[in-house]
C-alpha atoms as a PDB file:
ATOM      1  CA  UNK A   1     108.602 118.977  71.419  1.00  0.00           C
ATOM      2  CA  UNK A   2     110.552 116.121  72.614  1.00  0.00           C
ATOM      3  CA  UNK A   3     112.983 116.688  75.406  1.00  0.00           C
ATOM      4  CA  UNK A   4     114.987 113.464  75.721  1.00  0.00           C
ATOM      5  CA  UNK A   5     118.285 115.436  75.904  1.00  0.00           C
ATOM      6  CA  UNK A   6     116.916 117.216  78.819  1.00  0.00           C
ATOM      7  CA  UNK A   7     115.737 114.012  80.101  1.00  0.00           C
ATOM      8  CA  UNK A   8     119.338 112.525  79.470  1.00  0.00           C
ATOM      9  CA  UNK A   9     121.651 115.851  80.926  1.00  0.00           C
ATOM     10  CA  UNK A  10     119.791 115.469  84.526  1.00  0.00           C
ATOM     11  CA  UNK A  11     120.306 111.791  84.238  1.00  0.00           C
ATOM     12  CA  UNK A  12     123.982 112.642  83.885  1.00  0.00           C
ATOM     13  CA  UNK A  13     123.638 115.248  86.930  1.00  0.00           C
ATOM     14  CA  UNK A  14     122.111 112.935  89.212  1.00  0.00           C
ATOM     15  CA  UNK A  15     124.712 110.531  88.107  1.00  0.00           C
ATOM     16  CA  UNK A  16     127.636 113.136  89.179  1.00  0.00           C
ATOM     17  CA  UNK A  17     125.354 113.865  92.220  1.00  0.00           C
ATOM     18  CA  UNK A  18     125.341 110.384  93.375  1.00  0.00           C
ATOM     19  CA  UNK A  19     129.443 109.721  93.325  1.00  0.00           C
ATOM     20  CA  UNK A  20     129.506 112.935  95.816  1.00  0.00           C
ATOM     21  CA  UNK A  21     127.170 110.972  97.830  1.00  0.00           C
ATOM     22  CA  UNK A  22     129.330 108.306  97.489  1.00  0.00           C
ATOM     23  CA  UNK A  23     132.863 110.530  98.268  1.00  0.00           C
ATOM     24  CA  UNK A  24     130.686 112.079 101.412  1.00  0.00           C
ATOM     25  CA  UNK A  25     129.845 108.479 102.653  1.00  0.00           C
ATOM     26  CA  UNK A  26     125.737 109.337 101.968  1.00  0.00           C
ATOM     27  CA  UNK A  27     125.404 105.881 101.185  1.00  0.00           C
ATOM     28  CA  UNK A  28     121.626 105.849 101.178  1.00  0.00           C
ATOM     29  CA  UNK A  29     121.246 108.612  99.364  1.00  0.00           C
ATOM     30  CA  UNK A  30     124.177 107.315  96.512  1.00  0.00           C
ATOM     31  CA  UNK A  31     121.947 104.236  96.030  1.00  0.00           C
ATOM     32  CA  UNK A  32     118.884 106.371  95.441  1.00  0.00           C
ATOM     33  CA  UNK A  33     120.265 109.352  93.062  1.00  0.00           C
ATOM     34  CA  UNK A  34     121.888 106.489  91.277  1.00  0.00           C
ATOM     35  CA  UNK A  35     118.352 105.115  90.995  1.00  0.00           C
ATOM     36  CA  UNK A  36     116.850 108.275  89.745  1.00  0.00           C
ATOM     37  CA  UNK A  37     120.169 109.229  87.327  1.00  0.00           C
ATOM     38  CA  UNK A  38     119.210 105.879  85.455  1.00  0.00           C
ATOM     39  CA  UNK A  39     115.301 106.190  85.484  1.00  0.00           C
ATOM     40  CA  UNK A  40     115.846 109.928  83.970  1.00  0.00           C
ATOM     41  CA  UNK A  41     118.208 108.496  81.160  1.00  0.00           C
ATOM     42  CA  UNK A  42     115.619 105.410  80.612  1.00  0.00           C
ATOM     43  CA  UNK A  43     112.849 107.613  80.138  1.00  0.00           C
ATOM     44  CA  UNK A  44     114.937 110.343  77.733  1.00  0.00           C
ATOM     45  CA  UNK A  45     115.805 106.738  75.317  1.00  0.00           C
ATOM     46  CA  UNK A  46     111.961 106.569  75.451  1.00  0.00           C
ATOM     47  CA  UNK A  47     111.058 109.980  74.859  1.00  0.00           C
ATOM     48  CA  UNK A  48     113.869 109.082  71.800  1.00  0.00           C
ATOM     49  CA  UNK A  49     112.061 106.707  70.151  1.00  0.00           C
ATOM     50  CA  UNK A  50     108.624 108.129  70.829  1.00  0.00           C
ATOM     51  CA  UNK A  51     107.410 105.504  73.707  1.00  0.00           C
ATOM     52  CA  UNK A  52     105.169 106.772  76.093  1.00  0.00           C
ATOM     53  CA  UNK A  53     106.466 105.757  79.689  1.00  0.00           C
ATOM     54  CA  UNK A  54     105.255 106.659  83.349  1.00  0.00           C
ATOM     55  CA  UNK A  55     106.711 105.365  86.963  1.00  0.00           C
ATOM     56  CA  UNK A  56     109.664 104.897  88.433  1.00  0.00           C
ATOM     57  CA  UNK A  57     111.146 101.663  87.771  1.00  0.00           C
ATOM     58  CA  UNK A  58     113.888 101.445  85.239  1.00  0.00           C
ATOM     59  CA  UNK A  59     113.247  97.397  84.994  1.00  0.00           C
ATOM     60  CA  UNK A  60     109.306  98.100  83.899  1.00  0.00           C
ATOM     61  CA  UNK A  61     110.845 101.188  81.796  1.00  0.00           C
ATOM     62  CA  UNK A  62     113.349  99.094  79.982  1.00  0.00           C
ATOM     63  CA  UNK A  63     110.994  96.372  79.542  1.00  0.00           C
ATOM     64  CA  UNK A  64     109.067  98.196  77.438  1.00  0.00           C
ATOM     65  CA  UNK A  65     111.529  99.591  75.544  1.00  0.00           C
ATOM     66  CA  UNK A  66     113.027  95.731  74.929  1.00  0.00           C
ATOM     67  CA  UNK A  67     109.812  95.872  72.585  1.00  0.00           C
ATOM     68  CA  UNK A  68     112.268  97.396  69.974  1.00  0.00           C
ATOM     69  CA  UNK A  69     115.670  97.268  71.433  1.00  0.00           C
ATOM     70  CA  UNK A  70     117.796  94.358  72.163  1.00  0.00           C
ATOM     71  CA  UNK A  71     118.932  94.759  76.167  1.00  0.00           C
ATOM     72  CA  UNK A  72     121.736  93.073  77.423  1.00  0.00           C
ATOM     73  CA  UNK A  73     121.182  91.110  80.284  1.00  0.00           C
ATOM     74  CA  UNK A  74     123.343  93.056  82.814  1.00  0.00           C
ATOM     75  CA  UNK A  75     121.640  96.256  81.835  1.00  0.00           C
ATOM     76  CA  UNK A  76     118.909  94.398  82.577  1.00  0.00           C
ATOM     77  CA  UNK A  77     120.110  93.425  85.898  1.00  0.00           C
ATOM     78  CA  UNK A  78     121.364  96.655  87.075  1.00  0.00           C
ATOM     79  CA  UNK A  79     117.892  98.034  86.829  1.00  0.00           C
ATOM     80  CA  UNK A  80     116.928  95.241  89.002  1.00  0.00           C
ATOM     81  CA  UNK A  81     119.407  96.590  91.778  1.00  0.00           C
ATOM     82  CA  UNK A  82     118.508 100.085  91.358  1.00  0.00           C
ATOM     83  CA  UNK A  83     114.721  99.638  91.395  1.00  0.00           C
ATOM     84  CA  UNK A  84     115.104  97.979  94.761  1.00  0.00           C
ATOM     85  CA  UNK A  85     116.571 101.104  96.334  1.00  0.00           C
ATOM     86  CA  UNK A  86     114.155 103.362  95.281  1.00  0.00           C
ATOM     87  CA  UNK A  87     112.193 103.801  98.592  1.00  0.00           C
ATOM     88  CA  UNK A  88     113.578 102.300 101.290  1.00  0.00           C
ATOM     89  CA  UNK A  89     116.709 104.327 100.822  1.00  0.00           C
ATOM     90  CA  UNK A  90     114.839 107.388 101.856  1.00  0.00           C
ATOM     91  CA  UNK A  91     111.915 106.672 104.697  1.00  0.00           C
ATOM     92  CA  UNK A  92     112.704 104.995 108.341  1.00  0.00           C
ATOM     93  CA  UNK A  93     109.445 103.006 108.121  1.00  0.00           C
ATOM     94  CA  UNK A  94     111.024 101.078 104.798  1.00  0.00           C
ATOM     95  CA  UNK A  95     112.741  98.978 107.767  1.00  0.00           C
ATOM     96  CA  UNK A  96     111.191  98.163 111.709  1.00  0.00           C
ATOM     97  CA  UNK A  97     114.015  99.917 113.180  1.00  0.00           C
ATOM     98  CA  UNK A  98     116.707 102.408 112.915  1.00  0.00           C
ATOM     99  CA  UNK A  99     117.009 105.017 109.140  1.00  0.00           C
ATOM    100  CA  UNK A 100     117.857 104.511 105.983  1.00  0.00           C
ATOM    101  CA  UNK A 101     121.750 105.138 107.002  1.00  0.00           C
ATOM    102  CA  UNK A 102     122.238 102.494 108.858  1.00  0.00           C
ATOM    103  CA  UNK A 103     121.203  99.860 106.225  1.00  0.00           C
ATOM    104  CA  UNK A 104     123.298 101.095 103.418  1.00  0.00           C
ATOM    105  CA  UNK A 105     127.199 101.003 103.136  1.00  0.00           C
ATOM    106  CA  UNK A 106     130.236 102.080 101.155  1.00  0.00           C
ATOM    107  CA  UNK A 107     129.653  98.487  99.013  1.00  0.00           C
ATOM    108  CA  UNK A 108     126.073  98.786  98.228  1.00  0.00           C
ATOM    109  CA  UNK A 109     126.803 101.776  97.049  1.00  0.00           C
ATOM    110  CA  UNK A 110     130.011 101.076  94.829  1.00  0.00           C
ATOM    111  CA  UNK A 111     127.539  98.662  93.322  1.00  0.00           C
ATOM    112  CA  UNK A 112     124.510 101.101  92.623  1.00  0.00           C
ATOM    113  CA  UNK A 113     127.280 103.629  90.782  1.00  0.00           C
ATOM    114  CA  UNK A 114     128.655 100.607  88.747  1.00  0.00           C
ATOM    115  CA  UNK A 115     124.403  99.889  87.660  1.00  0.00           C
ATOM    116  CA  UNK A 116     123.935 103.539  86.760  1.00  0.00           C
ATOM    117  CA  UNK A 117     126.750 104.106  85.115  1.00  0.00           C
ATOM    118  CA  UNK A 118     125.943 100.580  82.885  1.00  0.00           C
ATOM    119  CA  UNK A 119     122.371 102.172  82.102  1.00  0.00           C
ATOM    120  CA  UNK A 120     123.389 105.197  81.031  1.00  0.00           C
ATOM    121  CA  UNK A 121     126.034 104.374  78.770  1.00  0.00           C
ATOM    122  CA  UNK A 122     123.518 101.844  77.096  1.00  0.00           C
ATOM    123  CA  UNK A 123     120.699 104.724  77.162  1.00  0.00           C
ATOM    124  CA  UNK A 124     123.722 107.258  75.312  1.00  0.00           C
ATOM    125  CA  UNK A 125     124.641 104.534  72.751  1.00  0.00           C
ATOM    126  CA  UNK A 126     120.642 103.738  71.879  1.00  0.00           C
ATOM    127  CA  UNK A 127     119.995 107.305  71.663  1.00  0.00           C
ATOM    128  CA  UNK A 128     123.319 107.844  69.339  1.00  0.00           C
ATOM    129  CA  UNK A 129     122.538 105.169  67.366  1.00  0.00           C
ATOM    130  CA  UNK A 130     118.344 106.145  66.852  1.00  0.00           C
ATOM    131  CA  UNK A 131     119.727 109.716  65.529  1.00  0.00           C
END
């Protein structure tokens, strides 16, 4: 059974869950639920076309998948972003001092929505468009 849409609809969740973050001012944890909301809807255009994917980075995820789709470069690039905010978002030891809070702000944020929502509307018009 494939379960792509499943895959996709928690993408879409985290995605929601990530602009409270934002409205809350969780800044750190915006940048990493907008990470995860794009990795899920990656991995449900895989599951889509039947490619067999494991991790957690959305660059390495949509690499493979630019095997058979044409990605446009700022999807591309948005994956970039998010990747990088995949762990130090969440542990103190990802910097020598101070938590995760302290390195992340209202911009950094702004910017990680902006990349998730990019992936996922690509991810939604692949998927569409593979029927």
């Amino acid at each position: 059974m494939n379960r792509y849409k499943d895959w996709l609809e928690q993408g879409e969740r985290d995605r929601e869950k990530a602009a409270l973050d934002f409205m809350h001012g969780y800044y750190e944890w915006c940048c990493f639920t907008a990470q995860q909301a794009a990795e899920k809807a990656a991995k449900a255009l895989a599951m889509k076309i039947n490619f067999d994917v494991w991790g957690h980075s959305v660059t390495s995820i949509l690499k493979l998948l630019s095997e058979q789709l044409e990605l446009p470069p700022e999807v591309v690039e948005a994956a970039q972003l998010l990747d990088t905010y995949y762990i130090p978002t969440r542990y103190p030891n990802g910097f020598s001092i101070g938590k995760p809070a302290d390195y992340y702000n209202k911009r950094m944020a702004g910017e990680a929505l902006d990349a998730c929502e990019k992936i996922i509307k690509f991810c939604q018009g692949a998927i569409g468009r593979s029927g």
